[in-house]
N, C-alpha and C. Protein backbone atom coordinates (compact mmCIF):
# COMPACT_ATOMS: atom_id res chain seq x y z
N UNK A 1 0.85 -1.17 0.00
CA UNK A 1 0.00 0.00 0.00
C UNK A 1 0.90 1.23 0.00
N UNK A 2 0.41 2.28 -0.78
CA UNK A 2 1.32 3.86 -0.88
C UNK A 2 0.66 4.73 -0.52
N UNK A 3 1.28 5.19 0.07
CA UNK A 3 0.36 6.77 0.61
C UNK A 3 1.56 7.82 -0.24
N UNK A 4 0.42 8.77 -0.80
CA UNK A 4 1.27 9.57 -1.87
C UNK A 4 0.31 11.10 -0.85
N UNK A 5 1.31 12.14 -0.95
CA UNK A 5 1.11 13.18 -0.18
C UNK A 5 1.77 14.34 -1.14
N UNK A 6 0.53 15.40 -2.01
CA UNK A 6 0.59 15.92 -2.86
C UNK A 6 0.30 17.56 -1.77
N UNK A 7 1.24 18.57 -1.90
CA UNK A 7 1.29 20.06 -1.56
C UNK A 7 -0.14 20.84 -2.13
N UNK A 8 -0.85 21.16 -2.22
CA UNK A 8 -1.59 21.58 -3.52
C UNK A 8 -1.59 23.14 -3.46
N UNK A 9 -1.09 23.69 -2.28
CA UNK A 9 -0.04 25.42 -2.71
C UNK A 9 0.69 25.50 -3.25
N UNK A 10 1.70 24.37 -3.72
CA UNK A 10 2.66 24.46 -4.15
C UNK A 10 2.91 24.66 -5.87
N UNK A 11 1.25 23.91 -6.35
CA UNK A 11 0.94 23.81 -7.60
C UNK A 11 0.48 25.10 -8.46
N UNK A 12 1.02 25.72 -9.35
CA UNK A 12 0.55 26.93 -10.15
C UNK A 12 -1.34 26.85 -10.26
N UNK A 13 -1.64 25.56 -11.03
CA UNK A 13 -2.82 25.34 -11.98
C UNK A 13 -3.83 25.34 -10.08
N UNK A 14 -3.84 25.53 -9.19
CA UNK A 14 -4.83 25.50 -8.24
C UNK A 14 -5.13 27.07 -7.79
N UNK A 15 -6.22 27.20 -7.80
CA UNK A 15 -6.77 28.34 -7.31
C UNK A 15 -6.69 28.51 -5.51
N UNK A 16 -5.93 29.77 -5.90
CA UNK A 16 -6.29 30.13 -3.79
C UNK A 16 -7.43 31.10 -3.98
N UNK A 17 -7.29 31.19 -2.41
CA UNK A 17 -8.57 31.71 -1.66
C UNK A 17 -10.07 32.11 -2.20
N UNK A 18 -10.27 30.97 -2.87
CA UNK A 18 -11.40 30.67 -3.65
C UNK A 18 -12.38 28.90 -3.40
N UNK A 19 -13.54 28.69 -3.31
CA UNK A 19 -13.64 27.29 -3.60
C UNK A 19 -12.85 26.32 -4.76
N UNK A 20 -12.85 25.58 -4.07
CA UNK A 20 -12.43 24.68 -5.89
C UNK A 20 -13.16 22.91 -5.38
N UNK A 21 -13.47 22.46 -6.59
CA UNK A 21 -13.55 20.52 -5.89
C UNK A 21 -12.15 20.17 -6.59
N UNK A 22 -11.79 18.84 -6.47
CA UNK A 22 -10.68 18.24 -7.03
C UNK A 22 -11.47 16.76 -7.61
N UNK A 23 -11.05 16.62 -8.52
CA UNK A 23 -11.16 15.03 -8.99
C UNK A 23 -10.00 14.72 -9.32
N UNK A 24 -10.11 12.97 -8.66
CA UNK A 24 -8.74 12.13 -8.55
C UNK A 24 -9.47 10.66 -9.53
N UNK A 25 -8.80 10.69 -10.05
CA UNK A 25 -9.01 9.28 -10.93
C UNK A 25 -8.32 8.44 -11.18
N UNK A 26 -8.62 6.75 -10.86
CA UNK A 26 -7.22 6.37 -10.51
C UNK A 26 -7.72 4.91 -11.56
N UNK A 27 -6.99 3.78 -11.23
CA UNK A 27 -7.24 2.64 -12.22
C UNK A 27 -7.14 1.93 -10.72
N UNK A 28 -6.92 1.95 -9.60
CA UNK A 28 -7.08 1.29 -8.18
C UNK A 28 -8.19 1.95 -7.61
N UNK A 29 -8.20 1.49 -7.13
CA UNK A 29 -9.05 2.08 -5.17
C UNK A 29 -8.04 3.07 -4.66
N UNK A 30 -8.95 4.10 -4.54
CA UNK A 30 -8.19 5.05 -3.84
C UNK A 30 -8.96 5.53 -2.58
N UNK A 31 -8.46 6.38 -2.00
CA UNK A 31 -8.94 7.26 -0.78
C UNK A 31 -8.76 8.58 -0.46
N UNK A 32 -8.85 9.35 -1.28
CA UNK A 32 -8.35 10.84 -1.26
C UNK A 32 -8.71 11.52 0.01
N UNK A 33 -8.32 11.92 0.38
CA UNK A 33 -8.46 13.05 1.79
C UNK A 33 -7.76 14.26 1.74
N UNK A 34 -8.48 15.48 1.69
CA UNK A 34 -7.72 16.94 1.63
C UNK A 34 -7.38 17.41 3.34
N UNK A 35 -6.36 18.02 3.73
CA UNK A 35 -6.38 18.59 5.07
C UNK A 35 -5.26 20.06 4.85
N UNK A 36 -6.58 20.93 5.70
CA UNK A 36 -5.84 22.07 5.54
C UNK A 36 -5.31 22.56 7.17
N UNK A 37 -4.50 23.19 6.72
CA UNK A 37 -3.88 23.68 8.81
C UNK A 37 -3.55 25.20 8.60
N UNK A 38 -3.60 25.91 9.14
CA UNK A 38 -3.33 27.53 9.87
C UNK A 38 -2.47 27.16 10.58
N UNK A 39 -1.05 28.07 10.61
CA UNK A 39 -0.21 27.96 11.92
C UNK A 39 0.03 29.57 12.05
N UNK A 40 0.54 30.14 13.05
CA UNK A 40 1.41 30.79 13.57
C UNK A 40 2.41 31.02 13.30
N UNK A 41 3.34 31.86 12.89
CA UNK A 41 4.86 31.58 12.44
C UNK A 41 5.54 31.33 14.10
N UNK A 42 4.58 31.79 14.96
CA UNK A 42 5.70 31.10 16.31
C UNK A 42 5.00 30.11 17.19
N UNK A 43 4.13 29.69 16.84
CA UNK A 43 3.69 28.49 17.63
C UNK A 43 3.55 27.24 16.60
N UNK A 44 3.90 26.09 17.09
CA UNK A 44 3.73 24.88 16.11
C UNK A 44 2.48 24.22 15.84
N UNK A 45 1.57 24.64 16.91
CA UNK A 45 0.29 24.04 17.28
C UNK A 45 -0.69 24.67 16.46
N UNK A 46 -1.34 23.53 15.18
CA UNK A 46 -2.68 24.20 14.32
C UNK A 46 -3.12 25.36 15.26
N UNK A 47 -3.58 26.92 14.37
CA UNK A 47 -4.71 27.89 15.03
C UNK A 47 -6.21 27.40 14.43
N UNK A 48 -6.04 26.24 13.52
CA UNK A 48 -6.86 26.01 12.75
C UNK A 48 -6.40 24.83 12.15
N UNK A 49 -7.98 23.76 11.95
CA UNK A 49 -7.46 22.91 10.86
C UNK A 49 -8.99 22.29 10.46
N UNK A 50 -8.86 21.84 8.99
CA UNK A 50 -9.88 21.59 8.41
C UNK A 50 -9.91 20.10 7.64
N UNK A 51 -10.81 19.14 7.59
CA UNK A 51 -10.42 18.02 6.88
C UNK A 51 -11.62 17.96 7.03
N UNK A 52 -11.96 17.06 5.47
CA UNK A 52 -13.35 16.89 4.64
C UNK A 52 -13.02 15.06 4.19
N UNK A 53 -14.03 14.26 4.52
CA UNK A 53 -14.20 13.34 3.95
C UNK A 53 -15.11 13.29 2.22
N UNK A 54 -14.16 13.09 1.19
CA UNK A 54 -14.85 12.98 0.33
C UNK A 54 -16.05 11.76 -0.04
N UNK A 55 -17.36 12.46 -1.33
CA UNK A 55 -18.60 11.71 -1.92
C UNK A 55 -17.50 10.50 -2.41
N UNK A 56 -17.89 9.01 -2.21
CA UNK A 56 -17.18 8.14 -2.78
C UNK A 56 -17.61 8.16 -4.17
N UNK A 57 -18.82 8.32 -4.37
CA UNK A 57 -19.29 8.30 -6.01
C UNK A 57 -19.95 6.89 -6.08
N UNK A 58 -20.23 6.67 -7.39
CA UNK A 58 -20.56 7.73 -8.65
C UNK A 58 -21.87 8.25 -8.46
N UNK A 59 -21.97 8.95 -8.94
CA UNK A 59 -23.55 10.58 -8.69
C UNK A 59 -24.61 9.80 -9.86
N UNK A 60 -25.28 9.19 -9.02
CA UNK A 60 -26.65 9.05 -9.92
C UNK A 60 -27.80 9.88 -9.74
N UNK A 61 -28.66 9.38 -8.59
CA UNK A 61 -29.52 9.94 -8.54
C UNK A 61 -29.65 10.76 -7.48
N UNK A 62 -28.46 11.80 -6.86
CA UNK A 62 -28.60 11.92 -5.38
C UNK A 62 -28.84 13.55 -5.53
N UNK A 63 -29.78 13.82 -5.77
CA UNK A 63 -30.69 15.37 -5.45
C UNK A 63 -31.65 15.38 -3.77
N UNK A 64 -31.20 14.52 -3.01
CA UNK A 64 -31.88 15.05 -1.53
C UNK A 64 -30.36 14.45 -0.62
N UNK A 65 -29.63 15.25 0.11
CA UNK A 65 -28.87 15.10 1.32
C UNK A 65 -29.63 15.43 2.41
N UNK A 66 -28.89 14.95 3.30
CA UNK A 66 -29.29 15.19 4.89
C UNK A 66 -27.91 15.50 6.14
N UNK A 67 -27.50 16.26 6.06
CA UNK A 67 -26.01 16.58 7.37
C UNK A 67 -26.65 16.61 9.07
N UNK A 68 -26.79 15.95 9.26
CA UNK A 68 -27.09 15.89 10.51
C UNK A 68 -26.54 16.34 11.60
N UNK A 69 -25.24 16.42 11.88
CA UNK A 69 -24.34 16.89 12.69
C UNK A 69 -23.19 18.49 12.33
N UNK A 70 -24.11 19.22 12.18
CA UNK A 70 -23.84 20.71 11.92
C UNK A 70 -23.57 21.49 13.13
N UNK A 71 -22.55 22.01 13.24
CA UNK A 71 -22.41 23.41 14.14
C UNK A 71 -21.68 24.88 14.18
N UNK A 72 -22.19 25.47 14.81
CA UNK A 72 -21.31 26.99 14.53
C UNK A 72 -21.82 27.42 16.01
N UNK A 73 -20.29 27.72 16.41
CA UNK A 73 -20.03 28.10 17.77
C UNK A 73 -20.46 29.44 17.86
N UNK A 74 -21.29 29.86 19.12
CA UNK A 74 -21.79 31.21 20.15
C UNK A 74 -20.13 32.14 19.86
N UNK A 75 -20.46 32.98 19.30
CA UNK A 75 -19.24 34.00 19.63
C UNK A 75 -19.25 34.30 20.83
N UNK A 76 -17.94 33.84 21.44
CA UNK A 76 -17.49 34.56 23.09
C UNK A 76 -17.37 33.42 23.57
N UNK A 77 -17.87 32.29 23.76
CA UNK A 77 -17.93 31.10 24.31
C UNK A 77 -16.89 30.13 23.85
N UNK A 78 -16.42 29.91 25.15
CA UNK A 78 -15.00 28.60 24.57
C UNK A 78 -14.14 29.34 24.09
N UNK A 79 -13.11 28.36 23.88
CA UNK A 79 -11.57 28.67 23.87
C UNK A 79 -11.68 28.09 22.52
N UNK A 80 -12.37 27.53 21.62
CA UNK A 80 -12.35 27.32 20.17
C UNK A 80 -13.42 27.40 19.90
N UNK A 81 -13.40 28.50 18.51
CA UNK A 81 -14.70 29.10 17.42
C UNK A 81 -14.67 28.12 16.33
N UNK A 82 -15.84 27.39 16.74
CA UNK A 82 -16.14 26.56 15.25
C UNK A 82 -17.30 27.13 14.19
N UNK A 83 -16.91 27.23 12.55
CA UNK A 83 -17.91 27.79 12.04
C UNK A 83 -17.95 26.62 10.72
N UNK A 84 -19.00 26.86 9.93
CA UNK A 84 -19.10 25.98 8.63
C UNK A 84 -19.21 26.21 7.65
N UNK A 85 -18.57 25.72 6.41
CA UNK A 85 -19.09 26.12 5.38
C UNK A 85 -19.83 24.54 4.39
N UNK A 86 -20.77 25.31 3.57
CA UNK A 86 -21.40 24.08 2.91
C UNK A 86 -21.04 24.42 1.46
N UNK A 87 -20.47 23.50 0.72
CA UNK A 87 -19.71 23.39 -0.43
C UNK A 87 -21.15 23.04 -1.54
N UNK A 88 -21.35 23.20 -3.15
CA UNK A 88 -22.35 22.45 -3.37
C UNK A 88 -21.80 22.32 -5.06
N UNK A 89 -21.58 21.18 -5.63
CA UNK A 89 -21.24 20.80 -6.67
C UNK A 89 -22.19 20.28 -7.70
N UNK A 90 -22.10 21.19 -8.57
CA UNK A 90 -23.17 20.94 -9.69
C UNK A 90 -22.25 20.20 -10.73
N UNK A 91 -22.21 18.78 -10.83
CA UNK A 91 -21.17 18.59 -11.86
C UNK A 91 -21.97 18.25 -13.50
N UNK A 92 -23.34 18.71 -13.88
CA UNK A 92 -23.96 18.66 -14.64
C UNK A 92 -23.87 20.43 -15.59
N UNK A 93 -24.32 20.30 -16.82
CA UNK A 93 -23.98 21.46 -17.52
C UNK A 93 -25.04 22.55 -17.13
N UNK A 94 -26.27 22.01 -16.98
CA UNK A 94 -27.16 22.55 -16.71
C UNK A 94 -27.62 23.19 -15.82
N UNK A 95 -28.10 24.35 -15.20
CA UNK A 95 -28.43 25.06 -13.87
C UNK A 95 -29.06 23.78 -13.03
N UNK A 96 -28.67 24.12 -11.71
CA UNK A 96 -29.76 23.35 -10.50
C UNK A 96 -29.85 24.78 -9.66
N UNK A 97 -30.97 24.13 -9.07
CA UNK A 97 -31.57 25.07 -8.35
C UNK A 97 -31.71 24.11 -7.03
N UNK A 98 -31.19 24.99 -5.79
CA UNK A 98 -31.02 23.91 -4.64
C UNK A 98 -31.66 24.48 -3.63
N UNK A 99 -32.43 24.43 -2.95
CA UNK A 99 -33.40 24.34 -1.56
C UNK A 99 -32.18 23.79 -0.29
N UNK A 100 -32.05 24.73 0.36
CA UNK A 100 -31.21 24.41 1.86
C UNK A 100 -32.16 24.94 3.36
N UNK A 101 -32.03 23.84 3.95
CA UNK A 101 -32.73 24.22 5.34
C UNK A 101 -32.44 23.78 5.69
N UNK A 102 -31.94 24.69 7.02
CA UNK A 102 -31.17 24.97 8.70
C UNK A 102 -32.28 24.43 9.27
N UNK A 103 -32.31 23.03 10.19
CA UNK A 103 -33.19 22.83 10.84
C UNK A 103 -32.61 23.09 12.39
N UNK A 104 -32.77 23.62 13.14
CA UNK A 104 -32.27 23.99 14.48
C UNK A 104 -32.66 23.17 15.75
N UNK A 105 -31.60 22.53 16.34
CA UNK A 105 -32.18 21.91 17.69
C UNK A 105 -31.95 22.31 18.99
N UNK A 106 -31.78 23.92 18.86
CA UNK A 106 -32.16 24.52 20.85
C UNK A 106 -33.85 25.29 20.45
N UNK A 107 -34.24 25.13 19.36
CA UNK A 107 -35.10 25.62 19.31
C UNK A 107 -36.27 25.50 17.89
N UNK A 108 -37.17 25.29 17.85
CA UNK A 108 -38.11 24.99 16.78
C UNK A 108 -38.49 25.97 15.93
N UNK A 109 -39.01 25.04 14.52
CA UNK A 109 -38.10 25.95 13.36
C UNK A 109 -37.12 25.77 12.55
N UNK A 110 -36.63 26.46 11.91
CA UNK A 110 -35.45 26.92 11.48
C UNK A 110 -35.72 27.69 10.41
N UNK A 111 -34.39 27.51 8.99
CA UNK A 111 -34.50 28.51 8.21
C UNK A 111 -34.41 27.81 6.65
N UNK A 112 -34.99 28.47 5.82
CA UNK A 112 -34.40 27.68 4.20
C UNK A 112 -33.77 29.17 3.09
N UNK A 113 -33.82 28.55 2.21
CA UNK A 113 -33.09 29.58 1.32
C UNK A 113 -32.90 28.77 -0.13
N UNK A 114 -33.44 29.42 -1.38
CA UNK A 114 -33.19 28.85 -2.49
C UNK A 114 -31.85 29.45 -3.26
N UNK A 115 -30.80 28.35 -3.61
CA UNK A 115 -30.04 29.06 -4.25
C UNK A 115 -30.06 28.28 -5.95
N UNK A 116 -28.87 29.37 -6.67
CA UNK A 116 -28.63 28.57 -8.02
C UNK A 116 -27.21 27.89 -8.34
N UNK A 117 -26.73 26.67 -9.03
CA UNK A 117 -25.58 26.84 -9.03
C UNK A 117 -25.49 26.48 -10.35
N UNK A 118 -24.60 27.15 -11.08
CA UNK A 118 -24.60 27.07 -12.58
C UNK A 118 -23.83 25.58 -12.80
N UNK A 119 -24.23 25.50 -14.03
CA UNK A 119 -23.38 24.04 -14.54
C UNK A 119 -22.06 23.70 -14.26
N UNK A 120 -21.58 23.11 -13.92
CA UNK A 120 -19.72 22.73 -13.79
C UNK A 120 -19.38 23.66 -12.97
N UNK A 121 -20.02 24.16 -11.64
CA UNK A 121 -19.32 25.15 -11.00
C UNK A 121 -19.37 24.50 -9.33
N UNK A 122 -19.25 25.50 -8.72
CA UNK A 122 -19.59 24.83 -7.36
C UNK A 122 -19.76 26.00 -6.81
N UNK A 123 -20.58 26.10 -5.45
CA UNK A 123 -21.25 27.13 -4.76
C UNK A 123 -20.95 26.95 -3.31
N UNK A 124 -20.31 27.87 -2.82
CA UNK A 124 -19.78 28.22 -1.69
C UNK A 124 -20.74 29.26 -0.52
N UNK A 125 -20.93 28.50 0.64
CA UNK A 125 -22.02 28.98 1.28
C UNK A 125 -21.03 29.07 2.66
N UNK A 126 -20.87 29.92 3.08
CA UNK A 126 -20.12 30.30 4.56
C UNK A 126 -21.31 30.55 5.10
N UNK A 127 -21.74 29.19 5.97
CA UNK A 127 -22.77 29.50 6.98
C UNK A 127 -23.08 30.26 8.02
N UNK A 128 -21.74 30.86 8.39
CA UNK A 128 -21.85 31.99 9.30
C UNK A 128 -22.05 33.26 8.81
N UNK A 129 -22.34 33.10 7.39
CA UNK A 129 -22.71 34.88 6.91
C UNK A 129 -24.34 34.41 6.64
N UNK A 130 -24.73 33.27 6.27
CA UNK A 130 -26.19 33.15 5.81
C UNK A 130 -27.25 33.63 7.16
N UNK A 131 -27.91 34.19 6.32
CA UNK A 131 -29.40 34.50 7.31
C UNK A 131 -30.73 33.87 6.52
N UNK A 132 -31.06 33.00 6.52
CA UNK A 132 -31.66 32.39 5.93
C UNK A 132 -33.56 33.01 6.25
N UNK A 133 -34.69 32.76 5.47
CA UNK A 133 -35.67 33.12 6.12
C UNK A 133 -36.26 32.48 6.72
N UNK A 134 -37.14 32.67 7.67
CA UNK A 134 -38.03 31.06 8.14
C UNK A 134 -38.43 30.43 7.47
N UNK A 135 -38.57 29.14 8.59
CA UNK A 135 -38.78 27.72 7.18
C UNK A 135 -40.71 28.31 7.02
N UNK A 136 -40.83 28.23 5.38
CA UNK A 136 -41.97 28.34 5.21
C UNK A 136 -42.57 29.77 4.60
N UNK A 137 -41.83 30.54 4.78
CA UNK A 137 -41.89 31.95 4.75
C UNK A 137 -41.02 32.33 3.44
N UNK A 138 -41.32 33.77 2.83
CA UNK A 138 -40.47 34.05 2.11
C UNK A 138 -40.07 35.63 2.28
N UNK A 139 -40.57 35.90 3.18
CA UNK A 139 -40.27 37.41 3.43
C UNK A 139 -39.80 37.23 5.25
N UNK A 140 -40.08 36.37 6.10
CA UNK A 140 -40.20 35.91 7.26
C UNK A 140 -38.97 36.67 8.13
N UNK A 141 -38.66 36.72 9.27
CA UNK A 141 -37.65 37.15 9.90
C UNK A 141 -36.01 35.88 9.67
N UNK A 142 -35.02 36.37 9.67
CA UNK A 142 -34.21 35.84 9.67
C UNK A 142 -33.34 35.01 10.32
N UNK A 143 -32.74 34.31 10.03
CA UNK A 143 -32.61 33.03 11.06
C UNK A 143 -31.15 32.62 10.61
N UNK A 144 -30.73 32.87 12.49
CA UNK A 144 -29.09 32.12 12.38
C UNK A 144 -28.88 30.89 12.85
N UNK A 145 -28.49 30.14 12.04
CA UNK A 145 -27.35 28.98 12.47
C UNK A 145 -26.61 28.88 13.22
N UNK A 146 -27.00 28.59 14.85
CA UNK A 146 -26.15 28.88 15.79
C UNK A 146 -26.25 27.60 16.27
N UNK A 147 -24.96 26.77 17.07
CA UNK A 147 -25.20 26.17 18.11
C UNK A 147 -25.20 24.69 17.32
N UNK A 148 -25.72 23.93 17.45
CA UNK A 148 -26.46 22.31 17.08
C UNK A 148 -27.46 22.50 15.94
N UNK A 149 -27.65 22.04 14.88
CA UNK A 149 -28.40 22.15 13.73
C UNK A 149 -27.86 20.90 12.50
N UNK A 150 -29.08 20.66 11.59
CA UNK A 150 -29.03 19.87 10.40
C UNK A 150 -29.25 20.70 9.33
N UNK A 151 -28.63 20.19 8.04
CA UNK A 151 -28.87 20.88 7.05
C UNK A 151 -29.84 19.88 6.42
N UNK A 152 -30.65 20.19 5.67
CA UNK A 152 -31.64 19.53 4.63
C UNK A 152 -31.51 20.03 3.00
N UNK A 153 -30.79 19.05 2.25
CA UNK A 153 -30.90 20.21 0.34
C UNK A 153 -31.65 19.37 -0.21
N UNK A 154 -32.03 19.87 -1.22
CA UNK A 154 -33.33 18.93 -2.13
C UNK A 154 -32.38 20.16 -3.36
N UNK A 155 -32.39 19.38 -4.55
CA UNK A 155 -31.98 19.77 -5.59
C UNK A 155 -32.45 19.65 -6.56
N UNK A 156 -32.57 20.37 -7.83
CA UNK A 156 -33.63 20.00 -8.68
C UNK A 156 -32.93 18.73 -9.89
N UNK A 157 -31.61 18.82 -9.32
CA UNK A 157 -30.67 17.51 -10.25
C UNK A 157 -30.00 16.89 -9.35
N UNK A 158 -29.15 15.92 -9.91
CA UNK A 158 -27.99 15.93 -8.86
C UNK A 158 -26.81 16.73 -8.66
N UNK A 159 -26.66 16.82 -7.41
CA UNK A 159 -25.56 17.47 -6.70
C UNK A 159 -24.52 16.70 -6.04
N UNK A 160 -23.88 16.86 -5.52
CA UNK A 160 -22.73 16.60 -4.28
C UNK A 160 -22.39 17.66 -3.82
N UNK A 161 -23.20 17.46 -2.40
CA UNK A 161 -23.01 18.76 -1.73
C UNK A 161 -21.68 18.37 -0.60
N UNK A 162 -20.82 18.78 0.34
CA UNK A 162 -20.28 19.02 1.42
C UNK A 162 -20.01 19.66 2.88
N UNK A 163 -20.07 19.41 3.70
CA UNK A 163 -20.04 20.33 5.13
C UNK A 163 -18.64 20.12 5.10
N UNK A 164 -17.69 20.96 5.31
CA UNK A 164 -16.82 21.51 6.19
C UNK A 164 -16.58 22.25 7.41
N UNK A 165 -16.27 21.72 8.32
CA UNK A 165 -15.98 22.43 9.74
C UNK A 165 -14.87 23.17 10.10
N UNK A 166 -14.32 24.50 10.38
CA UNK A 166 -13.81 24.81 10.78
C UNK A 166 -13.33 25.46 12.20
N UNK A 167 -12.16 24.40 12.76
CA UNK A 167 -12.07 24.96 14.36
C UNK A 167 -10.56 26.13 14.30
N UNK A 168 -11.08 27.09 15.48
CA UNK A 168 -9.98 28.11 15.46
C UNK A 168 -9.94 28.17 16.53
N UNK A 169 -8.64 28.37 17.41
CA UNK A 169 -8.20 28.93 18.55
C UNK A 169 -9.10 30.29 19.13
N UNK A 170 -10.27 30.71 20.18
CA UNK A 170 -10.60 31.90 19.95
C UNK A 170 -9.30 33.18 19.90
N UNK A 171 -9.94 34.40 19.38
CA UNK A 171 -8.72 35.03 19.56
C UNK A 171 -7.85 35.09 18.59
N UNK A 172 -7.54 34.18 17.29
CA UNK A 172 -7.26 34.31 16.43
C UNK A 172 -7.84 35.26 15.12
N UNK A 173 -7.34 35.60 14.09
CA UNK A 173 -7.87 36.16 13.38
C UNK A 173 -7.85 35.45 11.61
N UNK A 174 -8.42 35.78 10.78
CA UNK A 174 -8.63 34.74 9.49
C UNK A 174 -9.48 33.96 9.33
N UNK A 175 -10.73 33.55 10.10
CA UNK A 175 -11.91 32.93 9.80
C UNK A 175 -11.94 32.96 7.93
């Protein structure tokens, strides 16, 4: 067995501080795993680190996900700020149109929001900027993602969507 460990800053053809997906294609079984880290130039210890289990594939018919285990940390609280972002991959040419709802569990309710994501692109949702409206509503008061919550997408094609978590030292800066 090889474990091969590829830089991907190091590479011209990758986009920074932007979304991107990656496809790996292999003639074996593989296991791709991305991990990103924040350091300090004087402390050794992650201020931050991020790792995503990738969709094993292949994308047939999967236009409804369910994330069950969502969170975004109370600003001020704790010694680490966790926030999320939800990734959403349209790998079809054609527009989808995707339905997302914040279902919330300190409290009943939550929030939805229709977005678009054009063909071959992917759509980047930093859940800590969304204010979504109430579920049900379209003008409704706005609603944060705080605390313990599920996401719900219904898509009008298929997608491959993603949660990413990000933990930070509080007190740090670069969210």
């Amino acid at each position: 067995m090889a474990r091969i460990s590829l830089e991907l800053a190091a590479l011209s053809e990758v986009p920074h501080k932007q979304s991107l997906w990656i496809v790996v294609e292999s003639n074996v079984p593989v296991f791709p795993q991305a991990r990103h880290e924040d350091f300090t130039f004087w402390d050794p210890v992650p201020d931050a680190l991020v790792s995503v289990a990738p969709y094993p594939g292949p994308l047939r018919d999967e236009t409804s996900w369910v994330f069950p285990d969502c969170y975004q940390s109370v600003p001020g609280r704790g010694s680490w700020y966790e926030v999320e972002t939800l990734s959403i991959l349209n790998p079809a040419q054609r527009r989808r149109t995707v339905r997302v709802r914040y279902l919330l569990r300190n409290r009943d309710g939550g929030g939805e929001e229709e977005i678009e994501v054009p063909g071959g692109r992917v759509a980047q949702l930093n859940v800590w900027e969304r204010y979504p409206r109430a579920l049900g509503t379209k003008s409704g008061p706005p609603v944060c993602p705080l605390g313990d919550y599920a996401i719900r997408i219904d898509a009008s094609g298929p997608v491959i969507p993603q949660i990413t978590r990000r933990a930070r030292r509080s007190g740090r800066a670069g969210l």
